[in-house]
N, C-alpha and C. Protein backbone atom coordinates (compact mmCIF):
# COMPACT_ATOMS: atom_id res chain seq x y z
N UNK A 1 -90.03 49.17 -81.95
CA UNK A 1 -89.94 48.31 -80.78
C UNK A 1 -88.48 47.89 -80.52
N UNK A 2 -87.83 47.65 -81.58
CA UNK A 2 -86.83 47.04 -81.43
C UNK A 2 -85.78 48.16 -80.82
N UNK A 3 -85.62 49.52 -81.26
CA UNK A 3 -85.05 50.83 -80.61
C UNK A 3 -85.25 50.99 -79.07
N UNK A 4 -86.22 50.87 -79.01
CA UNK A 4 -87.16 50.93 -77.46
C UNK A 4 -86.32 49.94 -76.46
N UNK A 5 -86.21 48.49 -76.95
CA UNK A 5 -85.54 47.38 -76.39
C UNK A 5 -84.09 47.95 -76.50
N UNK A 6 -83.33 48.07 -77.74
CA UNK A 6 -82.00 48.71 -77.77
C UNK A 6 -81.86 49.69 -76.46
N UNK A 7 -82.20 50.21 -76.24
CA UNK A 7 -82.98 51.50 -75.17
C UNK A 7 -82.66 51.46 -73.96
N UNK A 8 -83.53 49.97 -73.50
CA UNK A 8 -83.50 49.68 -72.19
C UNK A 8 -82.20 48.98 -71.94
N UNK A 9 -82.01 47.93 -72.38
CA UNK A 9 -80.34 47.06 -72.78
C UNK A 9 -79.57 47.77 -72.12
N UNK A 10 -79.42 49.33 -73.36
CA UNK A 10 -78.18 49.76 -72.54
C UNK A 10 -78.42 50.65 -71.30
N UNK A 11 -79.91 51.38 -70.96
CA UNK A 11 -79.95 51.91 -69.69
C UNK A 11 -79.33 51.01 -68.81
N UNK A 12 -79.86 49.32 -68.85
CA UNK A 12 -79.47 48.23 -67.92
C UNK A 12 -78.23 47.74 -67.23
N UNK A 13 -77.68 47.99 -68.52
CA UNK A 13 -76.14 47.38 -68.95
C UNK A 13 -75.09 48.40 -68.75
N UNK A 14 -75.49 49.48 -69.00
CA UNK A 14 -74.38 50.59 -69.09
C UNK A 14 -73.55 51.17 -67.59
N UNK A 15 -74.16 50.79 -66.26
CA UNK A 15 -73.78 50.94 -65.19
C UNK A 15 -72.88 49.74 -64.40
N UNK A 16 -72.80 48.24 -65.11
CA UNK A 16 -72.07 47.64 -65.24
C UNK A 16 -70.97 47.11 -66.24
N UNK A 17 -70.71 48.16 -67.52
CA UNK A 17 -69.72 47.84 -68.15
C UNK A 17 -68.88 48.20 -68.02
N UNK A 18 -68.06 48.76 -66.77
CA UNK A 18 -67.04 49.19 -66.30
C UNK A 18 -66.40 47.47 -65.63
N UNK A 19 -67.51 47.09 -64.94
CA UNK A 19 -67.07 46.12 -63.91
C UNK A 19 -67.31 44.83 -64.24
N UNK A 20 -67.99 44.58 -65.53
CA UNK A 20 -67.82 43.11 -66.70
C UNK A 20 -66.41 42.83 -67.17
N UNK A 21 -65.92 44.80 -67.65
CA UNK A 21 -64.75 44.29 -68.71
C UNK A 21 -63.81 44.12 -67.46
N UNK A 22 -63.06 44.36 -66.36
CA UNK A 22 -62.57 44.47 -65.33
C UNK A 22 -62.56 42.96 -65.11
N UNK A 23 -64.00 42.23 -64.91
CA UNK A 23 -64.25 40.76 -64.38
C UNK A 23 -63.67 39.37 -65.40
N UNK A 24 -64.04 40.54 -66.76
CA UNK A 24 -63.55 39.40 -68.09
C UNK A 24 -61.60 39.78 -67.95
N UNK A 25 -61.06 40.76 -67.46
CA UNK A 25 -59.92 40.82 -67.57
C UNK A 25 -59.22 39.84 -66.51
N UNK A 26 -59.58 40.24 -65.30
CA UNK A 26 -59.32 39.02 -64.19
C UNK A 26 -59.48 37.54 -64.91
N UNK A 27 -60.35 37.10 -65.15
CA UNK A 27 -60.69 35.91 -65.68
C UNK A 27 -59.16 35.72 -67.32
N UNK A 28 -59.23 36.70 -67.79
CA UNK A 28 -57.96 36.11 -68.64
C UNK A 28 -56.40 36.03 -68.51
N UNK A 29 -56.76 37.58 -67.10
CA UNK A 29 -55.37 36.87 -66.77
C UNK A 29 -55.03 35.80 -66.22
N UNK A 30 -55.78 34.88 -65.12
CA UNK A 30 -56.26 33.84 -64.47
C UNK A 30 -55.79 32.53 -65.18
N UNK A 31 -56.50 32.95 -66.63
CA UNK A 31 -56.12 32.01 -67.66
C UNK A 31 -54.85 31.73 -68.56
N UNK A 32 -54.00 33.10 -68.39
CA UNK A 32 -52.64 33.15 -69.13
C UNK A 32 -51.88 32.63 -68.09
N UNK A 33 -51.93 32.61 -66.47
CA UNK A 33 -50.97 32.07 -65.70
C UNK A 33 -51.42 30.27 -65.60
N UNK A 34 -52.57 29.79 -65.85
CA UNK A 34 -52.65 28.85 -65.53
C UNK A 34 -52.18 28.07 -66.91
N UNK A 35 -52.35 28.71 -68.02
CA UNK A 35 -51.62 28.05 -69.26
C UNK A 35 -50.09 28.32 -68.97
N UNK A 36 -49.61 29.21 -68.61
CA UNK A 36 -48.13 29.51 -68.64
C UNK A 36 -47.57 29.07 -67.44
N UNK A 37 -48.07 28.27 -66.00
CA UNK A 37 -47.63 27.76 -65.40
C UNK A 37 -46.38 27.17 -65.18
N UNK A 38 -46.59 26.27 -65.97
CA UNK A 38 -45.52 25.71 -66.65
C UNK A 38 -43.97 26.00 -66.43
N UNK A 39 -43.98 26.99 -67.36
CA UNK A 39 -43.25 27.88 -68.12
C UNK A 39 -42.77 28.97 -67.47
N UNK A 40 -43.16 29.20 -66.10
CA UNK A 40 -43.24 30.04 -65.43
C UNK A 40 -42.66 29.68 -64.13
N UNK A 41 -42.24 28.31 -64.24
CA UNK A 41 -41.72 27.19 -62.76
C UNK A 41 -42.56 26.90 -61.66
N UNK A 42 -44.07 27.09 -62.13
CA UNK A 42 -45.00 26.83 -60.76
C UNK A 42 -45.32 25.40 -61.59
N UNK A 43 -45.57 24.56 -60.52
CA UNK A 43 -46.18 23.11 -61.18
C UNK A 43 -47.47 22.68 -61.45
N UNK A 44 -47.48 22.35 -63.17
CA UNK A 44 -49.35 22.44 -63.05
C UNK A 44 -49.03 20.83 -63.94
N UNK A 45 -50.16 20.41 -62.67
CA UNK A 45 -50.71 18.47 -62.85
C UNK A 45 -51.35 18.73 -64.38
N UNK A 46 -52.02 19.73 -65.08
CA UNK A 46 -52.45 19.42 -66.24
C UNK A 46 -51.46 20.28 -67.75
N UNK A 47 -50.32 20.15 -67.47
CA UNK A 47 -49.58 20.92 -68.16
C UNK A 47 -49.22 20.06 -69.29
N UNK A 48 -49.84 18.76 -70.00
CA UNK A 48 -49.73 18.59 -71.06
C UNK A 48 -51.00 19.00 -71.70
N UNK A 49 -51.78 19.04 -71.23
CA UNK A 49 -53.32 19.73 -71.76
C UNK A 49 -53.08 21.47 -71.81
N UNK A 50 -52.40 21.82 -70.92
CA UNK A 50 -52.73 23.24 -71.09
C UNK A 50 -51.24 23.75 -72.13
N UNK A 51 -50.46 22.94 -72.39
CA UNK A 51 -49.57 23.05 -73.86
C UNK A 51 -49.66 23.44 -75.26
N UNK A 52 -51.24 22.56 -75.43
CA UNK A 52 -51.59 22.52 -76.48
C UNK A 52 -52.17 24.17 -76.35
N UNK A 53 -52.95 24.43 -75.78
CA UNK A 53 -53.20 26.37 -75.75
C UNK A 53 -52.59 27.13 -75.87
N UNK A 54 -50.98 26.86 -75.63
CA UNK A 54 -49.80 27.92 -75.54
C UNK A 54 -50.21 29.03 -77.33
N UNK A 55 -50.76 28.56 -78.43
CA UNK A 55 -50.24 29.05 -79.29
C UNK A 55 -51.67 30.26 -79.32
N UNK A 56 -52.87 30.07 -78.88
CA UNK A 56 -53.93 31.22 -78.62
C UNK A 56 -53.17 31.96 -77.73
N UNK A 57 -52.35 31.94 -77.32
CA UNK A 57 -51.99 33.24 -76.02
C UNK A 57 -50.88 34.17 -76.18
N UNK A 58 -50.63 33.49 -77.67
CA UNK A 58 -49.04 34.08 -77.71
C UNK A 58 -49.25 35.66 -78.20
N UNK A 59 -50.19 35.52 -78.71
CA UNK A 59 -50.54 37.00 -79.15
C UNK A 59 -50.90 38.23 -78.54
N UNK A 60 -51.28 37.39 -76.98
CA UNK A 60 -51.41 38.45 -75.94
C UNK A 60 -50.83 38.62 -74.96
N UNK A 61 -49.76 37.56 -74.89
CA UNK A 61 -48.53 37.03 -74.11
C UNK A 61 -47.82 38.87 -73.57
N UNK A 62 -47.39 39.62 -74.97
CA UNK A 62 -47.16 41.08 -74.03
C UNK A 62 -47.95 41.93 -73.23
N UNK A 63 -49.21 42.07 -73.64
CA UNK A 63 -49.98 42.47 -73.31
C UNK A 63 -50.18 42.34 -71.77
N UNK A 64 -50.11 40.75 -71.52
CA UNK A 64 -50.45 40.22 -69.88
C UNK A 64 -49.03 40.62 -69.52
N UNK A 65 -48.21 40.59 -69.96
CA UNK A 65 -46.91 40.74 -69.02
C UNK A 65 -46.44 41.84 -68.01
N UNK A 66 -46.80 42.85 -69.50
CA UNK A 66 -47.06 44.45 -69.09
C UNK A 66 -48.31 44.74 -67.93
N UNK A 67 -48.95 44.08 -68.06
CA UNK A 67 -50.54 44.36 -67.23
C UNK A 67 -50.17 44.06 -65.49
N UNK A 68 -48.99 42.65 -65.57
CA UNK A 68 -48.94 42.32 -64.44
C UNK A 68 -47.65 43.00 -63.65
N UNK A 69 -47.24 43.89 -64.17
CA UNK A 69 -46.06 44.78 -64.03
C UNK A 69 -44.29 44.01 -64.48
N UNK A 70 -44.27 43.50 -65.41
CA UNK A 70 -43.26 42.60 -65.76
C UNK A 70 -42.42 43.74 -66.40
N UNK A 71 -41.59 43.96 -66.81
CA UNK A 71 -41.05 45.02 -67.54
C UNK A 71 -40.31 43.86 -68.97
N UNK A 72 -39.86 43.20 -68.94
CA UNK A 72 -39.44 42.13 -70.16
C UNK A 72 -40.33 40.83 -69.86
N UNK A 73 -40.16 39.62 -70.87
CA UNK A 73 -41.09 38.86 -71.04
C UNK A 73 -40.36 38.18 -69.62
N UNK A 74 -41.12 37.32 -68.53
CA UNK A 74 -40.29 36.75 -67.53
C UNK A 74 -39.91 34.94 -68.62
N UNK A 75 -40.07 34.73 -69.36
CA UNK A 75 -40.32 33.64 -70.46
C UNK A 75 -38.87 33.57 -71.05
N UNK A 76 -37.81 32.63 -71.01
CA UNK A 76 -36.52 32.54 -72.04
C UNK A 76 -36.84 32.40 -73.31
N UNK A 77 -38.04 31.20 -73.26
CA UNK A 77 -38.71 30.86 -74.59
C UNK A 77 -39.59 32.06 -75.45
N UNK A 78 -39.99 32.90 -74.71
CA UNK A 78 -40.90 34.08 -75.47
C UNK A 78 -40.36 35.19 -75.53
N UNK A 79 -39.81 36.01 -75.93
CA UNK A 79 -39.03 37.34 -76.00
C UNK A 79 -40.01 38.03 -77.11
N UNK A 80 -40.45 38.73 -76.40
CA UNK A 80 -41.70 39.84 -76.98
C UNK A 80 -40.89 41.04 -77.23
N UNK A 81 -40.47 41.39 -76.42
CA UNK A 81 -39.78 43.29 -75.90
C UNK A 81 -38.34 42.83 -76.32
C-alpha cells in the first residue's frame, strides 16, 4: 500500500517540481534582498531585526549574487570572489 501511495505522490507531484523549486527560489531570493537591504543602501524600517539573520545567509550570500547577475560581491563588508 504504502508503494502504491509512493506511486501516486509522485505521478501528482512530478509535473510541478520544476515550478515549486523555481517558486522556493524566488521566495529566497526575495529574502536575501530584504535581509541585505540594508547593506545594499535601500532603506529597510526593520533593519535591526533583519541584522540579526545576516549570519544564516552568509553562506549563500555567493550563490544569490551570481544568480542575480552580480559579477563580484556588490557588499564592501562581504567579499566572497
Amino acid at each position: 500500500m504504502r508503494a502504491v501511495a509512493a506511486g501516486l505522490r509522485e505521478f501528482y507531484v512530478a509535473p510541478y517540481r520544476r515550478t515549486f523549486a523555481r517558486a522556493r527560489r524566488d521566495e529566497d531570493d526575495l529574502f536575501m534582498v530584504v535581509v541585505l537591504a540594508d547593506a545594499l543602501g535601500v532603506p529597510n524600517p526593520v533593519a535591526a531585526h533583519t541584522l540579526e539573520l545576516l549570519p544564516a545567509v552568509y553562506d549563500r550570500f555567493h550563490d544569490w549574487h551570481r544568480r542575480m547577475g552580480m559579477e563580484r560581491s556588490p557588499l564592501d563588508s562581504m567579499s566572497c570572489c
